[in-house]
C-alpha atoms as a PDB file:
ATOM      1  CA  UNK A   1     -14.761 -14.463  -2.218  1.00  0.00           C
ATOM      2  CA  UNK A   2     -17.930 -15.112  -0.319  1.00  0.00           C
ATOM      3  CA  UNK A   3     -18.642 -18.576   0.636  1.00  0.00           C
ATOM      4  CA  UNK A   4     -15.746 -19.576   1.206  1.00  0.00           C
ATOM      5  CA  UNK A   5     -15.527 -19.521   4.702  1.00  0.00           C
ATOM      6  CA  UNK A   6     -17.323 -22.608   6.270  1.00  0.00           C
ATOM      7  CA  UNK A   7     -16.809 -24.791   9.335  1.00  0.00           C
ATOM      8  CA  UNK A   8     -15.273 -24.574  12.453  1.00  0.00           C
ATOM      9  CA  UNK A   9     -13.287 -20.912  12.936  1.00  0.00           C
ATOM     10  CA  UNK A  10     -11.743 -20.738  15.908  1.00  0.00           C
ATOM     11  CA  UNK A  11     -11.379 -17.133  18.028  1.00  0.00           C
ATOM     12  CA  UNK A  12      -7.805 -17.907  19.690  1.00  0.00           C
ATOM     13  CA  UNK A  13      -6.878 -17.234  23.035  1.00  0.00           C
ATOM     14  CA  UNK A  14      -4.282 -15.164  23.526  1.00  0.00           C
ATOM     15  CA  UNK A  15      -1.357 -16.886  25.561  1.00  0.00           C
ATOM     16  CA  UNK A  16       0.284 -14.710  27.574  1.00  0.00           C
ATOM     17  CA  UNK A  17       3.398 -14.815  30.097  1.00  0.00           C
ATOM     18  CA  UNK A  18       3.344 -13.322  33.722  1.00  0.00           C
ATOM     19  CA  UNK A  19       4.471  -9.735  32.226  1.00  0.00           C
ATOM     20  CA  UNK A  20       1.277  -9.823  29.175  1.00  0.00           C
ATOM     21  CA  UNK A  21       3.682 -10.518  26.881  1.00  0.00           C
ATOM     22  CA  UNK A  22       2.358 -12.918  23.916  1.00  0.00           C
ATOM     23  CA  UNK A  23       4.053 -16.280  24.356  1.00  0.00           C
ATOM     24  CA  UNK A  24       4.634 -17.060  20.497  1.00  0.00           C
ATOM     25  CA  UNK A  25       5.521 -21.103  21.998  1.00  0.00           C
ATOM     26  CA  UNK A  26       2.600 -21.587  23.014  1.00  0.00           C
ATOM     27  CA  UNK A  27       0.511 -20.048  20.275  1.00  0.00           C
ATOM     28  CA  UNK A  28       2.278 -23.061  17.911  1.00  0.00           C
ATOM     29  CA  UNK A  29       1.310 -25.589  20.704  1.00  0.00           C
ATOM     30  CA  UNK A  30      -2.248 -24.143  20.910  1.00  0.00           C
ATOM     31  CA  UNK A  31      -2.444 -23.911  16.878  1.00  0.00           C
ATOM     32  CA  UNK A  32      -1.128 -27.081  16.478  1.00  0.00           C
ATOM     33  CA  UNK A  33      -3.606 -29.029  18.704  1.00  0.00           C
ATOM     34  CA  UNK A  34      -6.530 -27.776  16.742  1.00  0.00           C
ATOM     35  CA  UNK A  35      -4.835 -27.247  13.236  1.00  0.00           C
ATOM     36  CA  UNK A  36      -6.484 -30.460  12.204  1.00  0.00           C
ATOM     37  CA  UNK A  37     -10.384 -29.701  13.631  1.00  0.00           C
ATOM     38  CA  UNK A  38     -10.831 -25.874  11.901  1.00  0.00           C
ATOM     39  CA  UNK A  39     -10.913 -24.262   9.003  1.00  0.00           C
ATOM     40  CA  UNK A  40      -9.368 -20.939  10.108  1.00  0.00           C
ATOM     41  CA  UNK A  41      -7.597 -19.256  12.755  1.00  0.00           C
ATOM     42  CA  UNK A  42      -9.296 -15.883  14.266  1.00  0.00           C
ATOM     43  CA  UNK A  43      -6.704 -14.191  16.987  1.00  0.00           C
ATOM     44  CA  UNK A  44      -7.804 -11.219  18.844  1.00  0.00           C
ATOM     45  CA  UNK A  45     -11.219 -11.474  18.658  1.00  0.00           C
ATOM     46  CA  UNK A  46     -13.355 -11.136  21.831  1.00  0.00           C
ATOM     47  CA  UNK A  47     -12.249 -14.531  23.418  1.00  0.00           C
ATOM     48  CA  UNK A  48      -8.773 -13.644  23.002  1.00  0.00           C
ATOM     49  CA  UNK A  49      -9.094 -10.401  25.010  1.00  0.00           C
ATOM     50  CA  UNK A  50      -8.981  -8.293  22.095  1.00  0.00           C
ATOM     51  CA  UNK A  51     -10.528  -4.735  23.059  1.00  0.00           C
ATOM     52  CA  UNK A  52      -8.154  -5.282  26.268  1.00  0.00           C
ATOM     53  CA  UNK A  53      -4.543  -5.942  24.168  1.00  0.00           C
ATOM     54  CA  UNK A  54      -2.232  -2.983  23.602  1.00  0.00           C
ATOM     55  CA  UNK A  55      -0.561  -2.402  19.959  1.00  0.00           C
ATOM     56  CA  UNK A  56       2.028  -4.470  21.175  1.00  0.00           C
ATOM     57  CA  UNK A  57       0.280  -7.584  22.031  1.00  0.00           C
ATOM     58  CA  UNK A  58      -2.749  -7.358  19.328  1.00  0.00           C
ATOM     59  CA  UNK A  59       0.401  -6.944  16.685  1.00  0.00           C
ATOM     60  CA  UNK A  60       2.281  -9.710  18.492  1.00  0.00           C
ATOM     61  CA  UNK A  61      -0.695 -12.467  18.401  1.00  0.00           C
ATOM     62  CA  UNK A  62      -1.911 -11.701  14.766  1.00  0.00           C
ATOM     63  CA  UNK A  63       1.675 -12.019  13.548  1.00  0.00           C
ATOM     64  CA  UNK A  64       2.596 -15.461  15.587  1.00  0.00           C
ATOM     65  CA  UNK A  65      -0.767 -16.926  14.245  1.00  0.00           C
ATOM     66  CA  UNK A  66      -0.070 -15.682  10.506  1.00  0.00           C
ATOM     67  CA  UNK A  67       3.589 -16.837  10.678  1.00  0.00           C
ATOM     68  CA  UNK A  68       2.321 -20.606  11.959  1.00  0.00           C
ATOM     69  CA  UNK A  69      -1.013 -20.677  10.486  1.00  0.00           C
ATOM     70  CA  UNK A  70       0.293 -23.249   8.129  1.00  0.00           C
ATOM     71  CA  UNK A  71      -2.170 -22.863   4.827  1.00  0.00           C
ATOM     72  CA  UNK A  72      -5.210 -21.969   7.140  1.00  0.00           C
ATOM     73  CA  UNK A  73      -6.884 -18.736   6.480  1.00  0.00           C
ATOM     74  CA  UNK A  74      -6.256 -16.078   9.652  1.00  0.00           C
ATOM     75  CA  UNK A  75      -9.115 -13.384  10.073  1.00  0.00           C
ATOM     76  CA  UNK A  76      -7.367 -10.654  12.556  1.00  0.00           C
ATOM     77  CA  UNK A  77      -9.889  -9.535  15.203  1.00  0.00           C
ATOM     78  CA  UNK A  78     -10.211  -5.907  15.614  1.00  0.00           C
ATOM     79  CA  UNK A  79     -11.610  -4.608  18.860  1.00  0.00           C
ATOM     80  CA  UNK A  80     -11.586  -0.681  18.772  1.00  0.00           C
ATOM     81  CA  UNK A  81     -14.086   2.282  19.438  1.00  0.00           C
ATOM     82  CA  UNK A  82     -14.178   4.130  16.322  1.00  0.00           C
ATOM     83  CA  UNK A  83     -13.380   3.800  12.705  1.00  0.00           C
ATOM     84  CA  UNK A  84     -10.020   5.490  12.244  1.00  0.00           C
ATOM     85  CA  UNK A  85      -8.642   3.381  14.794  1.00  0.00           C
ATOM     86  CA  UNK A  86     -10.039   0.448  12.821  1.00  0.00           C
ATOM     87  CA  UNK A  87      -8.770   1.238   9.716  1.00  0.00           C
ATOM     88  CA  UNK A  88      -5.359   2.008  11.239  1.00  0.00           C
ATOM     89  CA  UNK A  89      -5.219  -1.260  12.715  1.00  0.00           C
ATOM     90  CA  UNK A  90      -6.676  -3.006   9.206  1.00  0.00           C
ATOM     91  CA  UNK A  91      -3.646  -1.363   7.794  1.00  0.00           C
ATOM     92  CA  UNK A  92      -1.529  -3.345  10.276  1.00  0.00           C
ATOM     93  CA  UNK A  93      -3.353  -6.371   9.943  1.00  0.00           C
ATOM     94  CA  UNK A  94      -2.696  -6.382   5.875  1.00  0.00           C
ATOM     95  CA  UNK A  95       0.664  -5.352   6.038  1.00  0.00           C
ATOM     96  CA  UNK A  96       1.086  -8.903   8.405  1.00  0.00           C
ATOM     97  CA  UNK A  97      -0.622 -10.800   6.232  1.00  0.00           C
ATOM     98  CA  UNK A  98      -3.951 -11.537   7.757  1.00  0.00           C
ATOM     99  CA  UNK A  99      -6.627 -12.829   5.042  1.00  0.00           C
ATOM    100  CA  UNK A 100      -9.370 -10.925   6.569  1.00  0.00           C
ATOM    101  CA  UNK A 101     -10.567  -8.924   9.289  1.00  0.00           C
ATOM    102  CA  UNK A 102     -13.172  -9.311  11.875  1.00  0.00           C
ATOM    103  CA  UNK A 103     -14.653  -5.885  12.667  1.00  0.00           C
ATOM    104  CA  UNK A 104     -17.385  -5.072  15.077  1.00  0.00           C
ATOM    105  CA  UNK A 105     -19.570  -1.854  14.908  1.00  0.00           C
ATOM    106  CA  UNK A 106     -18.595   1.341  16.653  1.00  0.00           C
ATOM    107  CA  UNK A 107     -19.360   1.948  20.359  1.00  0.00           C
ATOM    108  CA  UNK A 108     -21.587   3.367  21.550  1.00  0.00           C
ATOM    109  CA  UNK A 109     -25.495   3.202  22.541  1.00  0.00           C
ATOM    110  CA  UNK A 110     -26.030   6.199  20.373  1.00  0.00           C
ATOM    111  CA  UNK A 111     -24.726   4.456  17.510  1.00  0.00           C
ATOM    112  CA  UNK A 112     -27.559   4.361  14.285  1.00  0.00           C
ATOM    113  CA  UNK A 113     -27.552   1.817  11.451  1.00  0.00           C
ATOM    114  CA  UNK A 114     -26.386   4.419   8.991  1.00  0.00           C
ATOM    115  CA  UNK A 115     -23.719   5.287  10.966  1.00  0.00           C
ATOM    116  CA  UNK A 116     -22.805   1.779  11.088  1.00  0.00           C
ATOM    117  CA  UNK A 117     -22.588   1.406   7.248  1.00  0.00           C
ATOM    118  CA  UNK A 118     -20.441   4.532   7.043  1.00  0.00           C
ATOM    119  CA  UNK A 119     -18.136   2.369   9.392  1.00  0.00           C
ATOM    120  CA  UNK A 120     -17.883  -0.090   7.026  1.00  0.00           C
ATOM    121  CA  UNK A 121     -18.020   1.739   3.828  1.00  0.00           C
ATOM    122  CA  UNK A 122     -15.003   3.611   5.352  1.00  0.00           C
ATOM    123  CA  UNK A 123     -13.187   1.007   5.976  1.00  0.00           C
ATOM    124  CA  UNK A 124     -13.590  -1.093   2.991  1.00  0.00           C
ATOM    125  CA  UNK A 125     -12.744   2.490   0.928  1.00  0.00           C
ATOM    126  CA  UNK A 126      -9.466   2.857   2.982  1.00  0.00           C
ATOM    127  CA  UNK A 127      -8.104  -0.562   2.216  1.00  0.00           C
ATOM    128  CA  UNK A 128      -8.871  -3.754   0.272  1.00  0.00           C
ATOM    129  CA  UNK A 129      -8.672  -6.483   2.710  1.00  0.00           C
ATOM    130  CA  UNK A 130     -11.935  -8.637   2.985  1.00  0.00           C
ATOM    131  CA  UNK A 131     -14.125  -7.742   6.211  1.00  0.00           C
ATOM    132  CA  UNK A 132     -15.590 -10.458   8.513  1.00  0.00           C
ATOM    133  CA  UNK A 133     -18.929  -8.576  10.151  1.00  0.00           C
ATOM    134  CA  UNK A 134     -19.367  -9.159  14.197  1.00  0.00           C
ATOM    135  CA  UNK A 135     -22.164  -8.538  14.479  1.00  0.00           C
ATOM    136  CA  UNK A 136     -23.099  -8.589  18.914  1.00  0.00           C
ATOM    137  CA  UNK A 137     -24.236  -6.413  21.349  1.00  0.00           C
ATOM    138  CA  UNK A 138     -21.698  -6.960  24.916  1.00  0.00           C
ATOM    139  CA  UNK A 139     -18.550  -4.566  23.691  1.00  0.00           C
ATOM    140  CA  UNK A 140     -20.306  -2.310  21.226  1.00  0.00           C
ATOM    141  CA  UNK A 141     -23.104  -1.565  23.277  1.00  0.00           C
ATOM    142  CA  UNK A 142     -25.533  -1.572  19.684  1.00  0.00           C
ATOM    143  CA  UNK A 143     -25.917  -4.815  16.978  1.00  0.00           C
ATOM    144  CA  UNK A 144     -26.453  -4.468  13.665  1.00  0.00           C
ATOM    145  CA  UNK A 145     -30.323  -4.710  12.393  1.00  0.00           C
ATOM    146  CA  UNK A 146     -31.484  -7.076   9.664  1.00  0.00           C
ATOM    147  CA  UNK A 147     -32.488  -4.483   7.181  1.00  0.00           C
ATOM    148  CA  UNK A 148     -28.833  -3.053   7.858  1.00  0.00           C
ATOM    149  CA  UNK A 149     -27.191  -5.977   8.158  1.00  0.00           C
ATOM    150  CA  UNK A 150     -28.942  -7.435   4.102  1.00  0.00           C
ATOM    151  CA  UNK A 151     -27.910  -3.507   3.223  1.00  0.00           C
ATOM    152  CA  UNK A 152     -24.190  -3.997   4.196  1.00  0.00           C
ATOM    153  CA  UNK A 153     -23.670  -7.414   2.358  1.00  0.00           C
ATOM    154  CA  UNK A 154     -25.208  -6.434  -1.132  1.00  0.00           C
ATOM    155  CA  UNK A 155     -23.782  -2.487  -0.812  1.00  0.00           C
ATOM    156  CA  UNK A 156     -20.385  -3.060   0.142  1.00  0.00           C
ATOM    157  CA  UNK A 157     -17.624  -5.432  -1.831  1.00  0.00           C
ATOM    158  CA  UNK A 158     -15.321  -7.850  -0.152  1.00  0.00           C
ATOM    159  CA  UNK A 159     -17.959  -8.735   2.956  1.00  0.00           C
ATOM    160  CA  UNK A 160     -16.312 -12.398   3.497  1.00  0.00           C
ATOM    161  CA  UNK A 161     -18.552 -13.518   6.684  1.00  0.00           C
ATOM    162  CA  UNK A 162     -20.747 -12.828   9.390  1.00  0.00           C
ATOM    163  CA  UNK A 163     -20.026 -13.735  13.069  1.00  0.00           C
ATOM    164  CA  UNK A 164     -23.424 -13.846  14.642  1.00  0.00           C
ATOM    165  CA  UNK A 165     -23.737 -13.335  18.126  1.00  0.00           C
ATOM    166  CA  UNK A 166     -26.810 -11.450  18.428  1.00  0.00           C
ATOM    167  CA  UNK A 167     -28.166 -14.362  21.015  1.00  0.00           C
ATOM    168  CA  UNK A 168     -31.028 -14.871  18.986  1.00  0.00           C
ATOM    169  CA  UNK A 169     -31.587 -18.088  16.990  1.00  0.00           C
ATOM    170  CA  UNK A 170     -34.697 -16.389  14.746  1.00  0.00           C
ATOM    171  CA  UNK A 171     -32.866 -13.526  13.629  1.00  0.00           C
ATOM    172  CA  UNK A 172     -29.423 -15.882  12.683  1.00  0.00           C
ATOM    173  CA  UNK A 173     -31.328 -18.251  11.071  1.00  0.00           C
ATOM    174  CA  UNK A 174     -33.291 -15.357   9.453  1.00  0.00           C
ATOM    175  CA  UNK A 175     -30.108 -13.771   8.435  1.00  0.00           C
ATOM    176  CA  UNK A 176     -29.093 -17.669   7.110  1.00  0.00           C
ATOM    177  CA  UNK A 177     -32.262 -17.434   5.069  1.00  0.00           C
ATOM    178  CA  UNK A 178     -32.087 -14.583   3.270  1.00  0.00           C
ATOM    179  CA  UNK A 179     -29.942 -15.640   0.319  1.00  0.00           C
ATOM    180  CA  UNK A 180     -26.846 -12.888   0.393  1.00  0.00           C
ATOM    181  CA  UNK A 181     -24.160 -15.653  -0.969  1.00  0.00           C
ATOM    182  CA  UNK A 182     -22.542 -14.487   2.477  1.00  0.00           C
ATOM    183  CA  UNK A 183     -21.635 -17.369   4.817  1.00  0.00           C
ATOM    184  CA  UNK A 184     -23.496 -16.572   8.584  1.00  0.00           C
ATOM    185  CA  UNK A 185     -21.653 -18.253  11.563  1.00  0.00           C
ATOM    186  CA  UNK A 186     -23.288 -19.120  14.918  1.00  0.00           C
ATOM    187  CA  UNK A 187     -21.644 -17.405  18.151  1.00  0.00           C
ATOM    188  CA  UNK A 188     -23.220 -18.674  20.400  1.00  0.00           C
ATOM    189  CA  UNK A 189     -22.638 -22.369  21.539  1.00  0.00           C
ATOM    190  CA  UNK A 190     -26.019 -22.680  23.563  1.00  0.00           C
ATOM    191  CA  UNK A 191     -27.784 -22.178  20.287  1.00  0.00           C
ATOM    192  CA  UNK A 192     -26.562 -24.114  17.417  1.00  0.00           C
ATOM    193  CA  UNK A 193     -29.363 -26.861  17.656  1.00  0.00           C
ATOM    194  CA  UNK A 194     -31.924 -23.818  16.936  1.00  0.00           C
ATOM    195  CA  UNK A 195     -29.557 -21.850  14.199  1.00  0.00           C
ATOM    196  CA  UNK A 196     -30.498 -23.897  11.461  1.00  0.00           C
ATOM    197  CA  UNK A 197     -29.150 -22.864   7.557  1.00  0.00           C
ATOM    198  CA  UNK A 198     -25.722 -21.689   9.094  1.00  0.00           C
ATOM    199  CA  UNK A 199     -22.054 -22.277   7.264  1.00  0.00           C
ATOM    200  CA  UNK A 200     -20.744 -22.747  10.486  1.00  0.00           C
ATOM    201  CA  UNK A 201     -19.628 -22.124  14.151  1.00  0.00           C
ATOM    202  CA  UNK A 202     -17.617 -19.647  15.958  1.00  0.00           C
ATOM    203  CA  UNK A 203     -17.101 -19.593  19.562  1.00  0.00           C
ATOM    204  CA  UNK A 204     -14.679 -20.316  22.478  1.00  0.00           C
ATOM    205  CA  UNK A 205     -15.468 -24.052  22.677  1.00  0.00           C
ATOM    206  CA  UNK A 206     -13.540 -24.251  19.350  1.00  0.00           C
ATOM    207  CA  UNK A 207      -9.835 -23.928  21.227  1.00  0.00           C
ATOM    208  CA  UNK A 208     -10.465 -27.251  23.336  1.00  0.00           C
ATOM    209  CA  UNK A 209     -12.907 -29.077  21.691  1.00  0.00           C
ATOM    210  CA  UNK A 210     -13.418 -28.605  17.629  1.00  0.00           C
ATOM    211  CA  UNK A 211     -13.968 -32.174  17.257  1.00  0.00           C
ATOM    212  CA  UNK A 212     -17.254 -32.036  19.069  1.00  0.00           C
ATOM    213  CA  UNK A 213     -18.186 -28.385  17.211  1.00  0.00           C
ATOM    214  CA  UNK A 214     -17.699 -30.142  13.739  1.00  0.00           C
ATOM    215  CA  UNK A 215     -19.952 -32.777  15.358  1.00  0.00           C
ATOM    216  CA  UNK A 216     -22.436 -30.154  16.414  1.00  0.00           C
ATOM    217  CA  UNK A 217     -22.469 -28.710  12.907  1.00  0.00           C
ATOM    218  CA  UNK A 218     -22.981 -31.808  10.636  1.00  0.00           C
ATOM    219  CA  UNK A 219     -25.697 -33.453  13.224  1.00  0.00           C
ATOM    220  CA  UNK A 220     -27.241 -30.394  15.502  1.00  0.00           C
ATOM    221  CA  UNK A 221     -29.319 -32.721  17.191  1.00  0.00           C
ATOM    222  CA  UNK A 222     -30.739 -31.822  21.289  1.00  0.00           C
ATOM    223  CA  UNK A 223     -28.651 -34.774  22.159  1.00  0.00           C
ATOM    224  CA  UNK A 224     -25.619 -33.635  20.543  1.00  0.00           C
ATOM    225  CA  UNK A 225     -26.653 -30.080  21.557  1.00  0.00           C
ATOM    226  CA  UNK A 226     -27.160 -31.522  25.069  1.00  0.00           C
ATOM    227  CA  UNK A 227     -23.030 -32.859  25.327  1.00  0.00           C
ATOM    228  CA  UNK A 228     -21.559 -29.221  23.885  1.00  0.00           C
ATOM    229  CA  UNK A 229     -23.816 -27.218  26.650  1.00  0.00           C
ATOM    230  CA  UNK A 230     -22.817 -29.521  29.426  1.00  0.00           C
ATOM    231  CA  UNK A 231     -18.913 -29.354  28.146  1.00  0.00           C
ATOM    232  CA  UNK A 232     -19.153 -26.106  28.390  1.00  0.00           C
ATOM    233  CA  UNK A 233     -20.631 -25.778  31.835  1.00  0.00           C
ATOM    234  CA  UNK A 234     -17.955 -28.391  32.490  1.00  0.00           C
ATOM    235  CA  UNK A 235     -15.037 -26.059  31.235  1.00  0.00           C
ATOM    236  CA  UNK A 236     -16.943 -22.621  32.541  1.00  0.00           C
ATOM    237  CA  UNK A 237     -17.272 -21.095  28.633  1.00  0.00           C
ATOM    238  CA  UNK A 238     -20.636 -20.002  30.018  1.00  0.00           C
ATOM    239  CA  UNK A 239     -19.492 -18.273  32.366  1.00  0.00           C
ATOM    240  CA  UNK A 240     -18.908 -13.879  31.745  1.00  0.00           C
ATOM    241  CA  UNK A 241     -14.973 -14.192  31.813  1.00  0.00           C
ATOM    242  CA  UNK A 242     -15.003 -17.156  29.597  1.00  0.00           C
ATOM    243  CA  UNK A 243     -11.615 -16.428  27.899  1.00  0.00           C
ATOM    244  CA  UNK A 244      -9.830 -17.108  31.670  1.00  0.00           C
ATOM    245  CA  UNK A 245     -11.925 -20.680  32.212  1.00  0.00           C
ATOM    246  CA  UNK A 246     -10.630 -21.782  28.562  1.00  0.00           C
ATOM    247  CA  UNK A 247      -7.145 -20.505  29.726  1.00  0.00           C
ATOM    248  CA  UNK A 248      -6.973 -22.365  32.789  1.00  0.00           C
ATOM    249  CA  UNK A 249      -8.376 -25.487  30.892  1.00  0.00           C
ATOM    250  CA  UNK A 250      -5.561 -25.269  28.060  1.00  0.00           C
ATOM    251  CA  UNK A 251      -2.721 -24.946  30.636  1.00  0.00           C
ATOM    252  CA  UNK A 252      -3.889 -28.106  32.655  1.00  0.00           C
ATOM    253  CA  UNK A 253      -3.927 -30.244  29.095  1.00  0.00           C
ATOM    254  CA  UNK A 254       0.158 -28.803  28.749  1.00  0.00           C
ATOM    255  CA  UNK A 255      -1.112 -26.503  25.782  1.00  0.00           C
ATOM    256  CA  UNK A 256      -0.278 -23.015  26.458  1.00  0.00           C
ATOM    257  CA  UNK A 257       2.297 -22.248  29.610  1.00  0.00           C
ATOM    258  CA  UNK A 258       0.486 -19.796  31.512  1.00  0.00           C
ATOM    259  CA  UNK A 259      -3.417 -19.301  32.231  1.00  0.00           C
ATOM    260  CA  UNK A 260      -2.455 -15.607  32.859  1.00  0.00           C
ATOM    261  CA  UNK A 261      -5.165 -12.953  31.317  1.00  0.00           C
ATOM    262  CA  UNK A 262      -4.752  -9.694  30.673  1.00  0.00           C
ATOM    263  CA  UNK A 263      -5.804  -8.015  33.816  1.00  0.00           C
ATOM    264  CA  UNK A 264      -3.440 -10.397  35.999  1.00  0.00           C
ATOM    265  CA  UNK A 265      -0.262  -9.641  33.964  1.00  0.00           C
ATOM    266  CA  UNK A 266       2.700  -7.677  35.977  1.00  0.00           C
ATOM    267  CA  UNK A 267       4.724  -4.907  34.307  1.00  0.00           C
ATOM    268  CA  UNK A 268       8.159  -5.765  33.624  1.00  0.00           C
END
């Protein structure tokens, strides 16, 4: 039901061997060491490389993560182009056992906001599971517009979140505002001290440092907002390949076995 996502939810790396295959050992090890900081596990998402896995390794990381998730909710990211291949992949993520999944628009430049509710409408038609909106701007090329996005949440049924990572504070806090019963989440970490009226926090930071998120999200003060931008300048999660820096980070602390990402991975 919406609202009942809140918190810390954290988009999971995706741990991979030399040959990109999904090291279920060190998903436990990485699930385990922030079990206790989050309120829900989302794999495949952008931070976990998810519009670069094949079927293989997207199936691979949502069902390690479901299968150790322990009681915590798992919203399956799903990074794909168009909407059948979305709903195809929904399918997949139900038949697993995800809780939810997080789906972004279609890409495209072209794309228009009524072609964007179709997406969703489709999906939602096609299957039951609850949707998680990502709503951003880097893979789809477009973002979701407030009228569209306020048209989405009261239209369609079973709209469980939204990941906000439009980069702007005013239009996330705006979005916070406007009294949907639909929990809005922060993407960004350089801009939780201005995203006031948010349920919570997604973002990279969460896989090596939840603690200080939770910290961020019951006192957003500049101070506090201060220590999370200079941990992540510390740990490189502003940097554009993000995903590798939080990798490398993870394997010094003994967490995951390999920093390997997806482009670095030799065939078998």
């Amino acid at each position: 039901m919406p609202g009942t996502y809140s918190g810390t939810v954290v988009p999971l790396i995706t741990p991979l061997d030399e040959h990109g295959v999904v090291d279920e050992q060190s998903v436990v090890r990485l699930l385990d060491h922030i079990r206790s900081e989050v309120t829900g596990f989302m794999p495949a998402l952008t931070s976990g490389e998810g519009w670069k896995l094949d079927a293989r390794q997207w199936q691979d990381v949502v069902t390690y993560t479901v299968r150790h998730a322990d009681g915590l909710p798992v919203l399956a990211g799903i990074q794909l182009p168009d909407t059948d291949a979305v709903i195809e992949r929904a399918r997949t993520a139900a038949a697993i056992g995800a809780d939810a999944v997080v789906v972004t628009t279609p890409f495209g430049k072209d794309v228009t906001q009524d072609r964007i509710v179709e997406h969703y409408e489709a999906i939602r038609a096609a299957l039951d599971i609850p949707i998680f909106l990502y709503n951003e701007e880097a893979l789809s090329g477009n973002r979701i517009e407030f009228e569209t996005l306020i048209r989405i949440c009261k239209e369609i049924p079973g709209i469980v979140g939204i990941k906000e990572s439009s980069g702007d504070a005013a239009f996330t806090r705006r979005m916070a505002e406007a009294g949907t019963g639909i929990p809005v989440f922060e993407g960004w970490e350089n801009l939780l001290v201005d995203a006031r009226g948010i349920e919570g926090f997604i973002g990279p930071l969460a896989n090596l440092e939840p603690s200080l998120c939770n910290a961020m999200l019951v006192d957003p003060t500049p101070d506090r907002q201060a220590e999370i931008n200079t941990v992540c300048e510390r740990y490189g999660v502003f940097k554009d390949d993000w995903y590798r820096w939080v990798k490398k980070e993870l394997h010094r602390r003994g967490v995951i076995a390999s920093p390997t990402v997806h482009e670095e991975a030799k065939a078998v």
